[in-house]
Protein backbone atom coordinates (compact mmCIF):
# COMPACT_ATOMS: atom_id res chain seq x y z
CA UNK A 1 0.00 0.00 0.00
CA UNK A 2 1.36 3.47 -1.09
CA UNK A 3 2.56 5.65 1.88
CA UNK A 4 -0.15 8.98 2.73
CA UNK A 5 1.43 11.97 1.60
CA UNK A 6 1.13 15.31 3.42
CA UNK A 7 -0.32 18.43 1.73
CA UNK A 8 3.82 19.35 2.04
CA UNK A 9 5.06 16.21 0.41
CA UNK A 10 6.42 17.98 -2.88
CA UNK A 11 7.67 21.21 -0.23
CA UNK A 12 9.60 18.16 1.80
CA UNK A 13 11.07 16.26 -1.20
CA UNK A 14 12.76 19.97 -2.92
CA UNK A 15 14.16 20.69 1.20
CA UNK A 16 16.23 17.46 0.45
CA UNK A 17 15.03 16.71 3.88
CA UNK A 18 15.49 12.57 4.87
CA UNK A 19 11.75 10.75 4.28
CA UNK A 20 10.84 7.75 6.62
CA UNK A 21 7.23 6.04 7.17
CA UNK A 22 5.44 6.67 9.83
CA UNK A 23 1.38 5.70 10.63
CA UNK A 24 0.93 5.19 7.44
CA UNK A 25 2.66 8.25 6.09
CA UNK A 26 6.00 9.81 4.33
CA UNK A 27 7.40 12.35 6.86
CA UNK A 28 10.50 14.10 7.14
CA UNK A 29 12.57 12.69 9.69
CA UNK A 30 15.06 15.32 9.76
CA UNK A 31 16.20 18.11 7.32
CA UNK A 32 19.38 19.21 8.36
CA UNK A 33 20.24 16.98 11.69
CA UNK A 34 18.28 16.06 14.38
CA UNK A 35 20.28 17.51 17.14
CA UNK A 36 20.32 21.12 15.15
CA UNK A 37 16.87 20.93 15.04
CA UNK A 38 16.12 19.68 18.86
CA UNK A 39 18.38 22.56 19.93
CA UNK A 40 16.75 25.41 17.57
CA UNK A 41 13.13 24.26 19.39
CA UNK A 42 15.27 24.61 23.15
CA UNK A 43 17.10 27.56 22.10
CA UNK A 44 15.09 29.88 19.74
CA UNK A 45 11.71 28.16 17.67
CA UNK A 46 11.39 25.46 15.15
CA UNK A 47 8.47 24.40 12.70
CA UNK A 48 7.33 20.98 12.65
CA UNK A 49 4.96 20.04 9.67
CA UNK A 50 2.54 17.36 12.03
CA UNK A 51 -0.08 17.04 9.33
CA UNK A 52 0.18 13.12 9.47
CA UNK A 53 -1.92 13.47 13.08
CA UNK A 54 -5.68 12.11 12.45
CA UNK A 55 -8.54 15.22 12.38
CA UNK A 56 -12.02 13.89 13.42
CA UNK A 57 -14.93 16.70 13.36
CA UNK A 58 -17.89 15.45 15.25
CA UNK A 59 -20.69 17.57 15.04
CA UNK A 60 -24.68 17.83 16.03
CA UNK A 61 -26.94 18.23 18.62
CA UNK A 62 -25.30 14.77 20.41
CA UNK A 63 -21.52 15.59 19.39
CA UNK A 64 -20.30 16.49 23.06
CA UNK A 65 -22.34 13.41 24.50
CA UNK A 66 -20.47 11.14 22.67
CA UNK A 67 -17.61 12.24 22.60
CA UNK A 68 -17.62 12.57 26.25
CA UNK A 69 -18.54 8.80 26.11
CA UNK A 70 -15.49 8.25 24.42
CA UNK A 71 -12.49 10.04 26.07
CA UNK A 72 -11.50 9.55 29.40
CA UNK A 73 -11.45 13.41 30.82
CA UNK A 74 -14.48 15.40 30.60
CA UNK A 75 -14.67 17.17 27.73
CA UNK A 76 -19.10 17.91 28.27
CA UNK A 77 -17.94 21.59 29.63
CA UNK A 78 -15.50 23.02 27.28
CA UNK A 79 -16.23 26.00 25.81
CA UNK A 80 -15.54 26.99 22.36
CA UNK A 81 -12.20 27.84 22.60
CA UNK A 82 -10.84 25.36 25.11
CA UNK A 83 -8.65 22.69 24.59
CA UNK A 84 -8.53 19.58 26.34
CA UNK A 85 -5.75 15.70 26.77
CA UNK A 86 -7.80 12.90 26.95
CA UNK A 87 -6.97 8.84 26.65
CA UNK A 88 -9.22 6.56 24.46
CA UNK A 89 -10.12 3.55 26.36
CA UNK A 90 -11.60 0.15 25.76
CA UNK A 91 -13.91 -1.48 28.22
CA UNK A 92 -11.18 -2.42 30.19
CA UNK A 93 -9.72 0.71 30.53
CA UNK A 94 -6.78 -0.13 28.03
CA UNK A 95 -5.61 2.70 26.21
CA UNK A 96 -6.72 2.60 22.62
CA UNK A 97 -5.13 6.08 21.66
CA UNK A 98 -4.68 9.31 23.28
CA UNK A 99 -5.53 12.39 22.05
CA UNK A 100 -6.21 16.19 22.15
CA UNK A 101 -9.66 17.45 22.20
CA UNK A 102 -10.54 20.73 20.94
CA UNK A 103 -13.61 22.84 21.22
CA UNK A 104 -13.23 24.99 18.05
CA UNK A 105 -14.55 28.43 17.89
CA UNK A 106 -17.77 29.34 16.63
CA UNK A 107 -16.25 31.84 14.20
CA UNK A 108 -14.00 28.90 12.43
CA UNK A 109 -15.67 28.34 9.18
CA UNK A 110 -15.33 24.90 8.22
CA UNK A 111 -16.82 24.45 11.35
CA UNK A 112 -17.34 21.55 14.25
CA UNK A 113 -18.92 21.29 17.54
CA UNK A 114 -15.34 18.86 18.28
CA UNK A 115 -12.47 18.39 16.76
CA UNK A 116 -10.32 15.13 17.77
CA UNK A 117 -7.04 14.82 16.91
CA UNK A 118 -5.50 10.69 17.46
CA UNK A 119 -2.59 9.97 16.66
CA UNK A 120 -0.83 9.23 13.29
CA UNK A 121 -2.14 6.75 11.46
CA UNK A 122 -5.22 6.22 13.91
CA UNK A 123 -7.90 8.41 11.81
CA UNK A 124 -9.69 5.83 10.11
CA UNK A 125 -9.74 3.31 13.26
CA UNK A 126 -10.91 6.54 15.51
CA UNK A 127 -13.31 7.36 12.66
CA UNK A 128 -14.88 4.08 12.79
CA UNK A 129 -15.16 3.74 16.83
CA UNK A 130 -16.96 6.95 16.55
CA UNK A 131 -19.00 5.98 14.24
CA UNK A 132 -19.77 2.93 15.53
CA UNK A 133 -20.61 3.85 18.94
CA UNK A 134 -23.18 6.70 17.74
CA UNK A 135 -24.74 3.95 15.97
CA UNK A 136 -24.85 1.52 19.08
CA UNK A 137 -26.10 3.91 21.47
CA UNK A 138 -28.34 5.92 18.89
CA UNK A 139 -27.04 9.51 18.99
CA UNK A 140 -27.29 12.21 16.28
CA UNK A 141 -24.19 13.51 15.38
CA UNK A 142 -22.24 13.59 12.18
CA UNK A 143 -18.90 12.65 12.27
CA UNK A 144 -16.25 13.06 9.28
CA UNK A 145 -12.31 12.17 9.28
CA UNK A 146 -10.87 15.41 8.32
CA UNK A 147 -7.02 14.20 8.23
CA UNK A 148 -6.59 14.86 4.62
CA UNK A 149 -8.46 18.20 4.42
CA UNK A 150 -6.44 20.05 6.63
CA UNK A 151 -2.32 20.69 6.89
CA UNK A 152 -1.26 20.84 10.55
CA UNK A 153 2.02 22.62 11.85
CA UNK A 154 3.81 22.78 15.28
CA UNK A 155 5.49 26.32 16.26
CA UNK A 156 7.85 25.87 18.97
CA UNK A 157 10.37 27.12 21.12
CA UNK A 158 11.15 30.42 23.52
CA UNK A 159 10.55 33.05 20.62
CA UNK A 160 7.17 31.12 18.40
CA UNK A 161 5.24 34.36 19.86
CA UNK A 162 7.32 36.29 18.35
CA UNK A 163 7.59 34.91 15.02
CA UNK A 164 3.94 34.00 14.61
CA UNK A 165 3.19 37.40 16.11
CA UNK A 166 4.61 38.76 12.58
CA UNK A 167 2.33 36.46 10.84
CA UNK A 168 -1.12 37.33 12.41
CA UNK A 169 -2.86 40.54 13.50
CA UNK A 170 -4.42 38.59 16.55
CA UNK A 171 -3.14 39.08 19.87
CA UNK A 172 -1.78 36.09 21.05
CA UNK A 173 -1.32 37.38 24.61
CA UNK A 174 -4.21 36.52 25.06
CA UNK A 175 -4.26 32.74 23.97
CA UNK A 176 -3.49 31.02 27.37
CA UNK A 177 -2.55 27.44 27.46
CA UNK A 178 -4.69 24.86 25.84
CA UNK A 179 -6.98 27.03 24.05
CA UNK A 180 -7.57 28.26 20.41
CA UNK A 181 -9.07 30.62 18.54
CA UNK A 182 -8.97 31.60 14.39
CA UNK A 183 -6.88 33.99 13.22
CA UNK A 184 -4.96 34.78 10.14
CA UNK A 185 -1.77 33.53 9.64
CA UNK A 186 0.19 34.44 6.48
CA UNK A 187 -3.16 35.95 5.17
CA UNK A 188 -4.88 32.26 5.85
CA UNK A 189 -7.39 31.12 8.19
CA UNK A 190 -5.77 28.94 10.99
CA UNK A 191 -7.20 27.35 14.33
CA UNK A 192 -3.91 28.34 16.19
CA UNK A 193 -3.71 27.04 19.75
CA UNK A 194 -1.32 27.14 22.31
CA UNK A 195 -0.06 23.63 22.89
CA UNK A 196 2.63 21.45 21.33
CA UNK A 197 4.61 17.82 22.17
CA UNK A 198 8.09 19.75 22.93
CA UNK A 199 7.99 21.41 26.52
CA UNK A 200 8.42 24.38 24.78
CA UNK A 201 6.16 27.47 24.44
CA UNK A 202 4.41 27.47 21.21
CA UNK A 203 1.30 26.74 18.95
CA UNK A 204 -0.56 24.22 16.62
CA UNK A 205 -2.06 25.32 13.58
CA UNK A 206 -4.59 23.75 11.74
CA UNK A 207 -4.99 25.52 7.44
CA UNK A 208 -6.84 24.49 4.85
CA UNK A 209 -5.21 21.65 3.17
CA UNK A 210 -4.79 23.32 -0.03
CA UNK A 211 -3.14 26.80 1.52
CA UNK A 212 -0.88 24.74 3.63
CA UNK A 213 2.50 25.72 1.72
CA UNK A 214 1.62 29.42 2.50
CA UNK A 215 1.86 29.01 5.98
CA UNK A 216 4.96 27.18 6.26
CA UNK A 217 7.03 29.14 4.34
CA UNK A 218 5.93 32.14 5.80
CA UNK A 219 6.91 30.67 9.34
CA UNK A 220 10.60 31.53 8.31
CA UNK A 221 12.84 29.14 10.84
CA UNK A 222 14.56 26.09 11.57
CA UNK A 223 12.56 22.71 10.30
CA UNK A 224 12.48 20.24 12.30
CA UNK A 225 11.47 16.51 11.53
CA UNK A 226 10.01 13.29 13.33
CA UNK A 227 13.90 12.94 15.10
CA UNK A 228 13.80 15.96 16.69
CA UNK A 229 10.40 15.68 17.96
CA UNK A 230 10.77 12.74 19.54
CA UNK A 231 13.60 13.26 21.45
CA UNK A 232 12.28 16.91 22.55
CA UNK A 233 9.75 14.92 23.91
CA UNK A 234 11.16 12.44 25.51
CA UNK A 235 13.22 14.98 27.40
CA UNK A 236 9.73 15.67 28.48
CA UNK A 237 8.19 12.44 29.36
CA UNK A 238 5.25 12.64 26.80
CA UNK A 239 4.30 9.61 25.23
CA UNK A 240 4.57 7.90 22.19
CA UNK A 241 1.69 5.87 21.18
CA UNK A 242 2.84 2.45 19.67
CA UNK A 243 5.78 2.49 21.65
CA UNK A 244 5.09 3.62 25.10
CA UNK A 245 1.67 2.14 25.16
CA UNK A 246 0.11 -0.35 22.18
CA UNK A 247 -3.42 -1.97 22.71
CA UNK A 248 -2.00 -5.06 20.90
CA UNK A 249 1.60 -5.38 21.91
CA UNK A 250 2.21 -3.28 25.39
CA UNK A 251 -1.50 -3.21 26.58
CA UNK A 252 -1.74 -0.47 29.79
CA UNK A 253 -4.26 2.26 31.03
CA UNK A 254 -3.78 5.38 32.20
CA UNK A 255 -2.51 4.73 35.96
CA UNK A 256 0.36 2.40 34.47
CA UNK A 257 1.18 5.05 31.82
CA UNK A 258 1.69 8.17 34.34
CA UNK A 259 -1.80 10.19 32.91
CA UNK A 260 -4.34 9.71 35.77
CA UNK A 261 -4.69 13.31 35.89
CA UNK A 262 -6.25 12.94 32.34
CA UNK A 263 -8.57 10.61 33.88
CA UNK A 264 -12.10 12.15 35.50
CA UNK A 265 -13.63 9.56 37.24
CA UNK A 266 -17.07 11.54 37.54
CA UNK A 267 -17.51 10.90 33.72
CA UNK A 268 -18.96 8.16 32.08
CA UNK A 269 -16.83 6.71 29.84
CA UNK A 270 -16.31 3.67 27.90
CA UNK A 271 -13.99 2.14 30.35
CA UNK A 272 -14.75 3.71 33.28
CA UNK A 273 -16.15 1.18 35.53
CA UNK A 274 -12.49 -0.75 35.12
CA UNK A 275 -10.45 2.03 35.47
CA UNK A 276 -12.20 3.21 38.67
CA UNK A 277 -11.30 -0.54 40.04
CA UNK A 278 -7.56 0.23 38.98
CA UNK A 279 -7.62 3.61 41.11
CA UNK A 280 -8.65 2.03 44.64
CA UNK A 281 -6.75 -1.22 43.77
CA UNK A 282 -3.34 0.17 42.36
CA UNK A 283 -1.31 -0.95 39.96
CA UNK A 284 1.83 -3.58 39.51
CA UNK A 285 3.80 -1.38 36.77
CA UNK A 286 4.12 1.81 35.95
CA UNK A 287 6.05 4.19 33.97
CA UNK A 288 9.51 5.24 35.10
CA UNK A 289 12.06 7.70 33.72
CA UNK A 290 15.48 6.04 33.24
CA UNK A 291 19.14 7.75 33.20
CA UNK A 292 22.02 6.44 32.07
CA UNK A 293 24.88 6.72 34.53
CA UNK A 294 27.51 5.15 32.16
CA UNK A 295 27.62 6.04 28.29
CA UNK A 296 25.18 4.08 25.72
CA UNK A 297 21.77 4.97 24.61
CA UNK A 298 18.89 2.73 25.91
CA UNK A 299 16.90 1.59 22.58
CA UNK A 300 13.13 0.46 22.76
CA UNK A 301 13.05 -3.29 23.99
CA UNK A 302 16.12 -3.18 26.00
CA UNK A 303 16.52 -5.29 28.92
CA UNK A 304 16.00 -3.31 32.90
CA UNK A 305 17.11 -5.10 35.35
CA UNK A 306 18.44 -5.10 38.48
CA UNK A 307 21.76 -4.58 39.61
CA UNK A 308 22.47 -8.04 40.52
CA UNK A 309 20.71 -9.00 37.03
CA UNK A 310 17.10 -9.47 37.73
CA UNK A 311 14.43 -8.69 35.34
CA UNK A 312 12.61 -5.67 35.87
CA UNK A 313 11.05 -4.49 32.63
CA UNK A 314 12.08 -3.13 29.42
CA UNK A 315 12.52 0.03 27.48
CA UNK A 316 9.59 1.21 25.47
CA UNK A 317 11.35 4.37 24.01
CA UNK A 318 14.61 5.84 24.21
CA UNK A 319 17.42 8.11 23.17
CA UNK A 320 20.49 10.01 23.90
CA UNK A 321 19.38 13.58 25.30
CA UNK A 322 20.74 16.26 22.93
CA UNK A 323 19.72 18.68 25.82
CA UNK A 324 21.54 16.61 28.72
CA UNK A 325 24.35 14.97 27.06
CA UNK A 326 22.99 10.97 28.56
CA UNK A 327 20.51 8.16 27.52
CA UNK A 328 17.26 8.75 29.04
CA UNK A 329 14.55 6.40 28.40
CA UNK A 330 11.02 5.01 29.65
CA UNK A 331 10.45 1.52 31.17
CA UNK A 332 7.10 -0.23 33.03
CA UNK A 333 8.46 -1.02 36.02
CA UNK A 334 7.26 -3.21 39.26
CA UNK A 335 6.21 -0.64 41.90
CA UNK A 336 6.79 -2.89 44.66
CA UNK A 337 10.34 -3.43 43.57
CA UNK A 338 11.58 -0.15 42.30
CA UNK A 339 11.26 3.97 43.35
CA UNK A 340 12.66 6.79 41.92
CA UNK A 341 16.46 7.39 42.58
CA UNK A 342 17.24 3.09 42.74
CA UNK A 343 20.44 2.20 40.71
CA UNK A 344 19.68 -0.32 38.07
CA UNK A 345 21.10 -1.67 34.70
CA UNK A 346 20.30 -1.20 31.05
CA UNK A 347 21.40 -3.92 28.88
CA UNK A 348 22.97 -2.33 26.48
CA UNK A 349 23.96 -4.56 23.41
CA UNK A 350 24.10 -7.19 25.73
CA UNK A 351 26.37 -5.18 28.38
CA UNK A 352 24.90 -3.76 31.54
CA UNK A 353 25.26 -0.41 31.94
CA UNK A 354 24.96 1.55 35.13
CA UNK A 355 21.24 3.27 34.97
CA UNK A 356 19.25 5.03 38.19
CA UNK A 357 15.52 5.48 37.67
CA UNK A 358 14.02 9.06 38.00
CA UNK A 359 10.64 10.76 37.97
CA UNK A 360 9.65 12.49 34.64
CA UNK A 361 9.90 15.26 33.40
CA UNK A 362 13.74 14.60 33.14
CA UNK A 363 13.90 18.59 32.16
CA UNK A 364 12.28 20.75 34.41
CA UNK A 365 10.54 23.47 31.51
């Protein structure tokens, strides 16, 4: 099957920039190098083209019931404007997806009572659980995958204000975190909100598919590719779906994963029942931040163990910290058996390295 191409594919391929697959897509992975790029996003702003992540509009007079049905933080009293981190659950409270919900603006003209945005590669899936719970429990709402009508775009770093503030007339003072409103950017209508997957300040804009190459090349900086984003935010903590959690491979709900505060337990919510079980009962794993203490990078599906040898767990996503100059990494580890600050071992290529787990986030933003 032929890789998805984003509205910047032909942009991407004259930038010389390094193509991988990813969900599904072609993406840049890097355009210059991967540690330039990291350190333009720490140090001044970078532009990451994120138009592989899934777009689902729900809309009519049931859109926020259902969509509250399906998402484990309450979403039912947004306002337009607000902005809200949610996981996707099954009915055992195993994380499907997770996944930023917005409440667009009433002013944005192609219009939606919700917008939600899964991850890469899980538009068509997310589509279809919509779609097939509206049916089951008889709602009326329209709901229509959006990925390939819209461009999307990550601003990041200390100055993005500054820059984007050249780009728009809008005040952008006034956007506080995780909310959005439509303004012009580079004479185009954007949803612009003020999040991002970096640590960073910045903003996420959402153009018109076809009046996507406007924007970016307007948003004069450094590019920045897949590389760079993940290891900005793994410096962070955030997750990666597929890796740090996987419904098929590495099944684990939000208590194991570290994002309980995404969970509201007042809701109803496809899963809720079992993940309200899992907050008075506890759980045997969860996620831990991992340091290196001697040199080596700890790769996804590398051995923790203890330092007499033991099996503890292994990594679900690592990488050697442009920012910090180590290997950092995640692992599920036993909660009984390890706490933040205990001296491990990575198995490094089959040699154990000296490792201490930590708390995330391993850079305090």
């Amino acid at each position: 099957m032929a890789l998805r191409q984003p509205p910047l594919a032909a942009v991407h391929e004259e930038s010389d920039a390094s193509l991988t697959e990813f969900g599904g897509w072609e993406m840049p992975v890097e355009f210059e190098s991967i540690r330039r790029e990291h350190e333009a996003v720490r140090e001044t702003v970078g532009r990451f083209d994120v138009s592989h992540m899934g777009q689902i509009a729900v809309s009519g007079p049931d859109a926020g019931r259902l969509t509250n049905r399906l998402v484990t933080n309450d979403v039912s009293d947004l306002e337009p404007g607000d902005v809200n981190y949610a996981a996707i659950t099954d009915e055992d409270g195993i994380i499907l997806d997770d996944t930023i919900v917005y409440r667009p603006p009433t002013d944005w003209s192609v219009g939606a009572d919700y917008l939600v945005v899964p991850n890469a590669g899980h538009d068509v899936e997310m589509t279809d659980h919509w779609v097939e719970h509206r049916d089951e429990w008889d709602l009326d709402a329209a709901v229509e995958n959006r990925t390939e009508r819209h461009g999307m775009f990550a601003l990041q770093g200390p100055v993005a204000e500054d820059l984007l503030a050249d780009e728009t007339d809008a005040d952008l003072g006034q956007l506080a975190r995780f909310e959005t409103f439509v303004a012009p950017v580079a004479g185009v209508e954007t949803l612009v909100s003020r999040t991002g997957y970096t640590g960073e300040p910045g903003f996420e804009l959402v153009v018109p598919w076809e009046e996507a190459e406007p924007v970016w090349s307007a948003l004069d900086c450094q590019a920045c590719g897949l590389g760079a984003r993940d290891t900005l935010r793994l410096e962070m903590g955030f997750l990666l779906s597929g890796e740090d959690f996987d419904a098929e491979e590495n099944p684990r709900n939000p208590y194991e994963a570290g994002i309980e505060f995404a969970v509201d337990l007042d809701s109803e919510f496809v899963g809720r029942d079992a993940l309200e079980g899992v907050d008075v009962e506890g759980v045997d794993e969860k996620l831990h931040g991992i340091e290196l203490v001697d040199r080596g990078v700890p790769r996804a599906g590398y051995q923790v163990t203890t330092t007499d040898g033991d099996p503890l767990g292994r990594i679900t996503s690592g990488t050697m910290s442009p920012t910090l100059g180590y290997g950092i990494g995640l692992a599920y580890l036993p909660v009984d058996r390890v706490h933040p600050g205990d001296a491990i071992h990575v198995e490094v290529r089959g040699e154990p390295k000296k490792a201490r787990t930590t708390t995330t986030p391993f850079l305090d933003r």
